[in-house]
N, C-alpha and C. Protein backbone atom coordinates (compact mmCIF):
# COMPACT_ATOMS: atom_id res chain seq x y z
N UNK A 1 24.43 13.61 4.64
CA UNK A 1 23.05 13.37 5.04
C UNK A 1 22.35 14.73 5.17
N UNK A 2 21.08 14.87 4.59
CA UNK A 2 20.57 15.89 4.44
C UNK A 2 19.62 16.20 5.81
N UNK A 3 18.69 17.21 5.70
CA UNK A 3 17.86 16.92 7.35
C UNK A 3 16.50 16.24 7.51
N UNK A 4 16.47 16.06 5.89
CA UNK A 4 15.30 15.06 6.10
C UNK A 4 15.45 13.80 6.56
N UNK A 5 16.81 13.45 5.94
CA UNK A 5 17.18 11.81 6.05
C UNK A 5 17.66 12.37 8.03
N UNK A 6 18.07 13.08 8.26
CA UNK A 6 18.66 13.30 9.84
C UNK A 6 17.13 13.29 10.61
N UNK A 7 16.27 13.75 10.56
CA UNK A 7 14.74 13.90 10.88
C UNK A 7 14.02 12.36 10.86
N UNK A 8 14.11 11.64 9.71
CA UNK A 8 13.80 10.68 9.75
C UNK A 8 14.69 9.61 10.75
N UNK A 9 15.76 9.38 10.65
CA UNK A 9 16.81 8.97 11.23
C UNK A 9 16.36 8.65 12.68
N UNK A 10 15.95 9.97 13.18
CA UNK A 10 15.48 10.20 14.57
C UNK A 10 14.01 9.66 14.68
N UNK A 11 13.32 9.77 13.54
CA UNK A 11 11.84 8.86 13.57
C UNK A 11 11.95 7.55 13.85
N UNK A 12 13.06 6.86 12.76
CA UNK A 12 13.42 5.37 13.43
C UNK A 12 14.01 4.87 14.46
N UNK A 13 14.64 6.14 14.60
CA UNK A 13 15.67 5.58 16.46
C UNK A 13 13.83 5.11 17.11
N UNK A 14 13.50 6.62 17.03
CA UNK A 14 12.03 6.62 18.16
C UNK A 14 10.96 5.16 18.35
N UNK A 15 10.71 5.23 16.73
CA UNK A 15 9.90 3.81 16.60
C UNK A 15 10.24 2.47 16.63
N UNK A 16 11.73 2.32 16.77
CA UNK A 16 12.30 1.16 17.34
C UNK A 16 13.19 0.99 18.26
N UNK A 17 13.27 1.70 18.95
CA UNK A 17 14.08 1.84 19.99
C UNK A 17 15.83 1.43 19.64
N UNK A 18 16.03 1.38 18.53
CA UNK A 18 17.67 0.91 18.67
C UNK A 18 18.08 2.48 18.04
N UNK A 19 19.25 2.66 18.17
CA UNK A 19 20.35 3.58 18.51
C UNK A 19 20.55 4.47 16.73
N UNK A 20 21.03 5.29 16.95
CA UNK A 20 21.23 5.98 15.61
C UNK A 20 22.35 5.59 14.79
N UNK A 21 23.22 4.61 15.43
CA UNK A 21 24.10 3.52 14.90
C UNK A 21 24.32 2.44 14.00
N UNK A 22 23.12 2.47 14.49
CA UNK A 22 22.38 1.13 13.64
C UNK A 22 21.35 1.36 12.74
N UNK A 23 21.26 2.49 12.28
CA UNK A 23 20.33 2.94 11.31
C UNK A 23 20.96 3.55 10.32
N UNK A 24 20.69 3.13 8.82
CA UNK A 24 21.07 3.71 7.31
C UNK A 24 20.68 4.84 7.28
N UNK A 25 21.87 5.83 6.55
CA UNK A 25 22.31 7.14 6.84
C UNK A 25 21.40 7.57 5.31
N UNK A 26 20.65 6.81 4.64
CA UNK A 26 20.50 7.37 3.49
C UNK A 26 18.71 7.40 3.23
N UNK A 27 17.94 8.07 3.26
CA UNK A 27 16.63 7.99 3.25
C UNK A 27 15.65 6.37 2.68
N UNK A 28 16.57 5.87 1.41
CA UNK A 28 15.66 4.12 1.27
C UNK A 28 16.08 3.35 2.62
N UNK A 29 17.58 3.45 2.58
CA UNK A 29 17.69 2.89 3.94
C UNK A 29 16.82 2.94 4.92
N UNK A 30 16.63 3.97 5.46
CA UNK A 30 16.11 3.90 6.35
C UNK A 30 14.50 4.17 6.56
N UNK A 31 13.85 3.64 5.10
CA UNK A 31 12.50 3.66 5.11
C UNK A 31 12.10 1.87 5.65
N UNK A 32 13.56 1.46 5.14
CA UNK A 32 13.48 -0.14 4.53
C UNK A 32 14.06 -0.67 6.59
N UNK A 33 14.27 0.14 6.90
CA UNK A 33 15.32 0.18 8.03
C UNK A 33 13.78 -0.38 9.27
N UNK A 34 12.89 1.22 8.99
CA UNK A 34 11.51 1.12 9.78
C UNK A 34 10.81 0.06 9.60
N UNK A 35 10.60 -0.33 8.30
CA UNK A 35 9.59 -1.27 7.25
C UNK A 35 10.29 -3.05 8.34
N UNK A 36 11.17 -3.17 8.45
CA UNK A 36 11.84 -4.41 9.05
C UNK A 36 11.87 -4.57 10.31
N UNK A 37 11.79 -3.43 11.30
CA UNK A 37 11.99 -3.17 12.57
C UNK A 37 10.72 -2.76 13.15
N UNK A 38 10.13 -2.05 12.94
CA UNK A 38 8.83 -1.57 13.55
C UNK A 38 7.92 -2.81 14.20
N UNK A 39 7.66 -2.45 15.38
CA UNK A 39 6.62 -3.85 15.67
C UNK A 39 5.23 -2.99 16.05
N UNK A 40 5.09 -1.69 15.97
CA UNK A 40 3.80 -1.22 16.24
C UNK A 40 3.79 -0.86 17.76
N UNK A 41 4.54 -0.35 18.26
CA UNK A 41 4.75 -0.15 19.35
C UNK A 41 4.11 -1.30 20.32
N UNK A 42 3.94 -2.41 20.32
CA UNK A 42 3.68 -3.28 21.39
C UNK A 42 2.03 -3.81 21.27
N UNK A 43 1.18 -2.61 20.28
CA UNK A 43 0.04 -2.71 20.18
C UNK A 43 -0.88 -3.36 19.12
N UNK A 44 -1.40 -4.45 19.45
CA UNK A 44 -2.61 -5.26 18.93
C UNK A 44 -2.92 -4.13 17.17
N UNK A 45 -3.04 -5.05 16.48
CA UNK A 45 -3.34 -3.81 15.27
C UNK A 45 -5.18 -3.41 15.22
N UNK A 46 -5.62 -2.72 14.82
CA UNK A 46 -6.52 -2.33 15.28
C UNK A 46 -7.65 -2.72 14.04
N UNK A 47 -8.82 -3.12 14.44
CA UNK A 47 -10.05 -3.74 13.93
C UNK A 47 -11.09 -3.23 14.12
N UNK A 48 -11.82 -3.72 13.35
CA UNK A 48 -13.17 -2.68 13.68
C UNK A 48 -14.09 -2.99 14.87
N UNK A 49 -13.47 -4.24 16.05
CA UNK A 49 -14.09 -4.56 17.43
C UNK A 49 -13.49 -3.16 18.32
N UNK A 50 -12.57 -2.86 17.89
CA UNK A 50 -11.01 -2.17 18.58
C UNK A 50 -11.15 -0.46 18.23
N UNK A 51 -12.17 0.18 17.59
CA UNK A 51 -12.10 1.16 16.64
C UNK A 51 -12.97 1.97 18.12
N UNK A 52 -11.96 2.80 18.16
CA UNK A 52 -13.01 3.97 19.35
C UNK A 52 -14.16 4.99 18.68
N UNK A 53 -15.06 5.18 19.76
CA UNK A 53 -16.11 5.99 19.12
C UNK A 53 -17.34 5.66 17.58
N UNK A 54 -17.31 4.36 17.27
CA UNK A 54 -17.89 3.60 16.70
C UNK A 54 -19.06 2.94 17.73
N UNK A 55 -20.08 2.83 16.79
CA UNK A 55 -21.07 2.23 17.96
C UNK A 55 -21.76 0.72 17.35
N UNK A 56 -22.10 -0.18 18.12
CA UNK A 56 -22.19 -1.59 17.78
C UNK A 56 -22.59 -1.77 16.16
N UNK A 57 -23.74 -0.97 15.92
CA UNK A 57 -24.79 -0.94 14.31
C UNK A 57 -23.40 -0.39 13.48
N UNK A 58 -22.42 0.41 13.74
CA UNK A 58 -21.34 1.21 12.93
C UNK A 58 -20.68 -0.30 13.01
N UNK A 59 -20.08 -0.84 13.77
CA UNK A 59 -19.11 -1.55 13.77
C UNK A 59 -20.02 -3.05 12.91
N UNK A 60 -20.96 -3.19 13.41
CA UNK A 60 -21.86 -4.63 12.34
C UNK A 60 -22.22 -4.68 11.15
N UNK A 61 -21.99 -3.18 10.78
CA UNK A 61 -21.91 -2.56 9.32
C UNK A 61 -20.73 -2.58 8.65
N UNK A 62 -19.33 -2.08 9.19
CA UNK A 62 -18.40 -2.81 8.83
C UNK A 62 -17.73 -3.98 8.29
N UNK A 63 -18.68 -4.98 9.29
CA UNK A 63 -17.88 -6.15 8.98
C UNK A 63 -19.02 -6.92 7.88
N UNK A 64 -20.49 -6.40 7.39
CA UNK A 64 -20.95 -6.93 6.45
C UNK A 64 -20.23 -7.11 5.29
N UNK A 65 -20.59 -8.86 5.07
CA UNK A 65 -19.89 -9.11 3.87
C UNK A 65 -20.47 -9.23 2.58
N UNK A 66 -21.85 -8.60 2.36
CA UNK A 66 -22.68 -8.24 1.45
C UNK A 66 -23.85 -6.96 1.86
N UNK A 67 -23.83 -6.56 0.44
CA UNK A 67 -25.09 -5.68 0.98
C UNK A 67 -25.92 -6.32 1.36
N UNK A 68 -26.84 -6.89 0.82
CA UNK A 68 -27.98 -7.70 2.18
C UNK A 68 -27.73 -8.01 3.63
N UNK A 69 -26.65 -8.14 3.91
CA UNK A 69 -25.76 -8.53 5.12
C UNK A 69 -26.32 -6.95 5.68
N UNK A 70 -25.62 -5.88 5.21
CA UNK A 70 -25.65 -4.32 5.82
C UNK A 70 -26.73 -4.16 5.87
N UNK A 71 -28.11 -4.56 4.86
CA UNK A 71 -29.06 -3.88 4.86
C UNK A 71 -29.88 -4.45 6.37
N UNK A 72 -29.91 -5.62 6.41
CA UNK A 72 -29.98 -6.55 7.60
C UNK A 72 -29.87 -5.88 8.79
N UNK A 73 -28.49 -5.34 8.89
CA UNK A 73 -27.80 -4.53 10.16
C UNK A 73 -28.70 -3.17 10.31
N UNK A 74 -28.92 -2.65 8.98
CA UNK A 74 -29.60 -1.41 9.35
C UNK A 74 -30.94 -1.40 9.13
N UNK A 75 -31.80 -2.75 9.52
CA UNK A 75 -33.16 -2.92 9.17
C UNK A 75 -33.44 -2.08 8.16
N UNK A 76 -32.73 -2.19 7.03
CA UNK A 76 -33.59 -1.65 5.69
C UNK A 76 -34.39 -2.22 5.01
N UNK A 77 -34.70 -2.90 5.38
CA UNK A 77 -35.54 -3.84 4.40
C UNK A 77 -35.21 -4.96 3.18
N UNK A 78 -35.90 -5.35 2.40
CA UNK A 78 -35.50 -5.67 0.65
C UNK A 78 -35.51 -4.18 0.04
N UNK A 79 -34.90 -4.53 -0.48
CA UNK A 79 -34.09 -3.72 -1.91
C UNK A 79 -35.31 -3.35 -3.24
N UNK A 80 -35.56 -1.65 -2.99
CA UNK A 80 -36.42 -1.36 -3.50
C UNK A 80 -36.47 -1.58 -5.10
N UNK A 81 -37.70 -1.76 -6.09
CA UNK A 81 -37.40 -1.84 -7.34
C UNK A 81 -38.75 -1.16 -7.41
N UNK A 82 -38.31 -0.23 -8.44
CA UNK A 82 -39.45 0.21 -9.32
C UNK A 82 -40.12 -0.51 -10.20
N UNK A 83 -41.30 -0.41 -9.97
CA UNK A 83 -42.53 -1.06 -10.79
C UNK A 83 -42.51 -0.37 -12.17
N UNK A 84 -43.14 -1.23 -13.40
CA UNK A 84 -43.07 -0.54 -14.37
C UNK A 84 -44.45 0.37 -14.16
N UNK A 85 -44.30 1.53 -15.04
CA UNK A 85 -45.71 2.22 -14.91
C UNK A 85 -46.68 2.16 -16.07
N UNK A 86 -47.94 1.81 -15.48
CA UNK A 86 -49.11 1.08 -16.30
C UNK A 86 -50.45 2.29 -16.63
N UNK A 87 -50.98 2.25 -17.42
CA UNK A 87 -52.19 3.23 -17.38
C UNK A 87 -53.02 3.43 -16.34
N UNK A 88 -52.69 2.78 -15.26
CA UNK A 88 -53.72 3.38 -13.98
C UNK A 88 -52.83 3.51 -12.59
N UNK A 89 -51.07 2.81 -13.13
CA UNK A 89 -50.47 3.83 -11.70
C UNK A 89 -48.91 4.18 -12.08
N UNK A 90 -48.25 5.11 -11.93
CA UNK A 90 -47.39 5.54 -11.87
C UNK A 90 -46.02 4.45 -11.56
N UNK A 91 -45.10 4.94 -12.45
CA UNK A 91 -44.07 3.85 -12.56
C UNK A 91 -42.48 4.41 -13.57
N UNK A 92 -41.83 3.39 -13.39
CA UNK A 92 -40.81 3.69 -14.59
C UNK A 92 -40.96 3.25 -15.26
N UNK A 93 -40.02 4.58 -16.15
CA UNK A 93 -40.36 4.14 -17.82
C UNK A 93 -38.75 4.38 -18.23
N UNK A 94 -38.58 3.43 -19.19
CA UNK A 94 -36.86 3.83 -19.93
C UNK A 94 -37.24 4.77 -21.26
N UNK A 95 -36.07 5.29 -21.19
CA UNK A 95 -36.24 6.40 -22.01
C UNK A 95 -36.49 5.65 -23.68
N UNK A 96 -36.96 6.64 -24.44
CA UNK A 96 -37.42 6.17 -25.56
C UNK A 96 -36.29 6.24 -26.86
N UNK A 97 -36.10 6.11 -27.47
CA UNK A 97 -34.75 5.84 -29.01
C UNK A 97 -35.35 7.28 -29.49
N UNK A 98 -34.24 8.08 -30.30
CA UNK A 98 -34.57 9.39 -30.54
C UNK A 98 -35.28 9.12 -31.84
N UNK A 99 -35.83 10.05 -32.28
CA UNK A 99 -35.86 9.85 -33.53
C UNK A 99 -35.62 11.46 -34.38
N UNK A 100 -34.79 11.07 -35.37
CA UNK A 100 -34.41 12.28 -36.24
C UNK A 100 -35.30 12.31 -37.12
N UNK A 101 -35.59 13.92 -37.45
CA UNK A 101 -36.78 14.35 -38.13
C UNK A 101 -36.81 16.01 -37.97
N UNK A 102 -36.36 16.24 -39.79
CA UNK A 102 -36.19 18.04 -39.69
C UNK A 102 -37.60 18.27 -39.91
N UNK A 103 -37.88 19.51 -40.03
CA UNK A 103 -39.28 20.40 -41.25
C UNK A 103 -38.93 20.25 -42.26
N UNK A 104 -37.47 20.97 -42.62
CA UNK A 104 -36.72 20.96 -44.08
C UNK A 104 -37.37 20.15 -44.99
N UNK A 105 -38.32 20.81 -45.92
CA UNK A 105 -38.84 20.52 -46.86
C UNK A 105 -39.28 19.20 -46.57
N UNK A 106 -40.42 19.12 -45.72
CA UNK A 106 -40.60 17.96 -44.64
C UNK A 106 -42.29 17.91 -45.59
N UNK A 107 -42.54 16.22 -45.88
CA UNK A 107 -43.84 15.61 -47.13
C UNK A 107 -45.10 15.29 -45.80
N UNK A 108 -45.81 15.14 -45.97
CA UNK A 108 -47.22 14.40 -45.80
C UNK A 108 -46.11 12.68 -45.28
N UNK A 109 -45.52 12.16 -46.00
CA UNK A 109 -44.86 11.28 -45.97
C UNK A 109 -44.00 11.11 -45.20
N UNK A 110 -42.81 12.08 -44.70
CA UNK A 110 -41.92 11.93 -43.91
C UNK A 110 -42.36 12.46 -42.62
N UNK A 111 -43.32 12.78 -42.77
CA UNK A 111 -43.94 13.34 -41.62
C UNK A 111 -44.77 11.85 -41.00
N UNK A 112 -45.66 11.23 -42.10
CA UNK A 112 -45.99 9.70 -41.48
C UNK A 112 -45.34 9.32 -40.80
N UNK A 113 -43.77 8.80 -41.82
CA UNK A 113 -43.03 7.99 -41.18
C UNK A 113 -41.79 8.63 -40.11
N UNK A 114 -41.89 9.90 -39.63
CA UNK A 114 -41.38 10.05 -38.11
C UNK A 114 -42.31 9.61 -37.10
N UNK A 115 -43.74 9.62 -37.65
CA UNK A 115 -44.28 9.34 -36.78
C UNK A 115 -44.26 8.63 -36.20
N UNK A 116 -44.57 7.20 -37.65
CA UNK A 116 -44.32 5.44 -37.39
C UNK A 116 -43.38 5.40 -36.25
N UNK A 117 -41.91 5.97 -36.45
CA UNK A 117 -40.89 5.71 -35.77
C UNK A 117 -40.83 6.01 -34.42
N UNK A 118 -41.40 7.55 -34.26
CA UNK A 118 -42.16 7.75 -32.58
C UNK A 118 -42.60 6.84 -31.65
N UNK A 119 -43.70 6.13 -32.48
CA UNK A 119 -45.07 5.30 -32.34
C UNK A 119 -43.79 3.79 -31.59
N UNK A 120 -43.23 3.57 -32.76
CA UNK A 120 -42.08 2.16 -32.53
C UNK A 120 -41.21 2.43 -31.23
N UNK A 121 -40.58 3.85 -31.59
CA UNK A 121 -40.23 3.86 -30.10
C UNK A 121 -40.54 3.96 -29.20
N UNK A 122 -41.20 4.39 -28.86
CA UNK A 122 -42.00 4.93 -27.54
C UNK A 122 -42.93 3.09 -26.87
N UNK A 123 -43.02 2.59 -27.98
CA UNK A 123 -43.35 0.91 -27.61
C UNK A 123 -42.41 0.41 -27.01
N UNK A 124 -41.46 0.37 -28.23
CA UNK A 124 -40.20 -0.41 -27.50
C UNK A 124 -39.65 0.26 -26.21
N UNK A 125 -40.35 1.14 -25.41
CA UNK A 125 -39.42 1.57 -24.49
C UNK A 125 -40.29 1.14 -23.56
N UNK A 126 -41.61 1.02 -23.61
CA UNK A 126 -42.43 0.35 -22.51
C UNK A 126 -43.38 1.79 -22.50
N UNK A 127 -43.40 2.92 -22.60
CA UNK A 127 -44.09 4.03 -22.88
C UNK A 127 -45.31 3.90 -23.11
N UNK A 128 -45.90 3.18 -24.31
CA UNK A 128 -46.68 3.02 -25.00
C UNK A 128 -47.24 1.74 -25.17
N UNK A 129 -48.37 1.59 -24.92
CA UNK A 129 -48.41 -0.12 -25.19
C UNK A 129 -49.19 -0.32 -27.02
């Protein structure tokens, strides 16, 4: 037995009160030894009614079982959403589809049609009406 398994050994005497006799000399042993024997020293397992230094709004937040539930607890209100934004007030916008488009020997023509494609995206993104 090495001194970890001797160290531990003495952890399980402690946490269950039976004798170093009765405890497996070999470290699974005696993880499996604690895992079977341990009753928690006598004490209630602990909850978030039971949680020290928590205060009622901490602890009613805890036990929400949805966000609306939490938001409730912490008078937040409804759940903000951005408005889309319109020509007379400020808002979101989703981003627009890229569009590829060199100079490189760039026509009257391909120059239109990056435009077109600008023009399309910037619609489809809500940007542009």
């Amino acid at each position: 037995m090495n001194n970890l398994e001797r160290s531990m050994k003495e952890v399980a005497a402690a946490l269950t009160g039976r004798g170093a006799d009765e405890i497996p000399d070999h470290l699974e042993g005696i993880c499996s030894f604690i895992a079977e024997n341990y009753s928690g020293g006598g004490q209630a397992a602990a909850t978030v009614d039971t949680l020290g230094g928590a205060t009622d709004i901490g602890k009613s937040l805890m036990k929400a079982e949805s966000a609306e539930a939490a938001r409730a607890v912490m008078e937040a209100g409804e759940t903000y959403s951005l408005p889309a934004a319109t020509e007379e007030s400020l808002g979101g916008v989703k981003k627009a589809a890229a569009v590829s488009f060199t100079t490189d020997s760039a026509t009257a023509e391909t120059c239109a049609a990056a435009m077109e494609q600008l023009i399309n995206s910037l619609k489809t993104a809500g940007i542009m009406a």
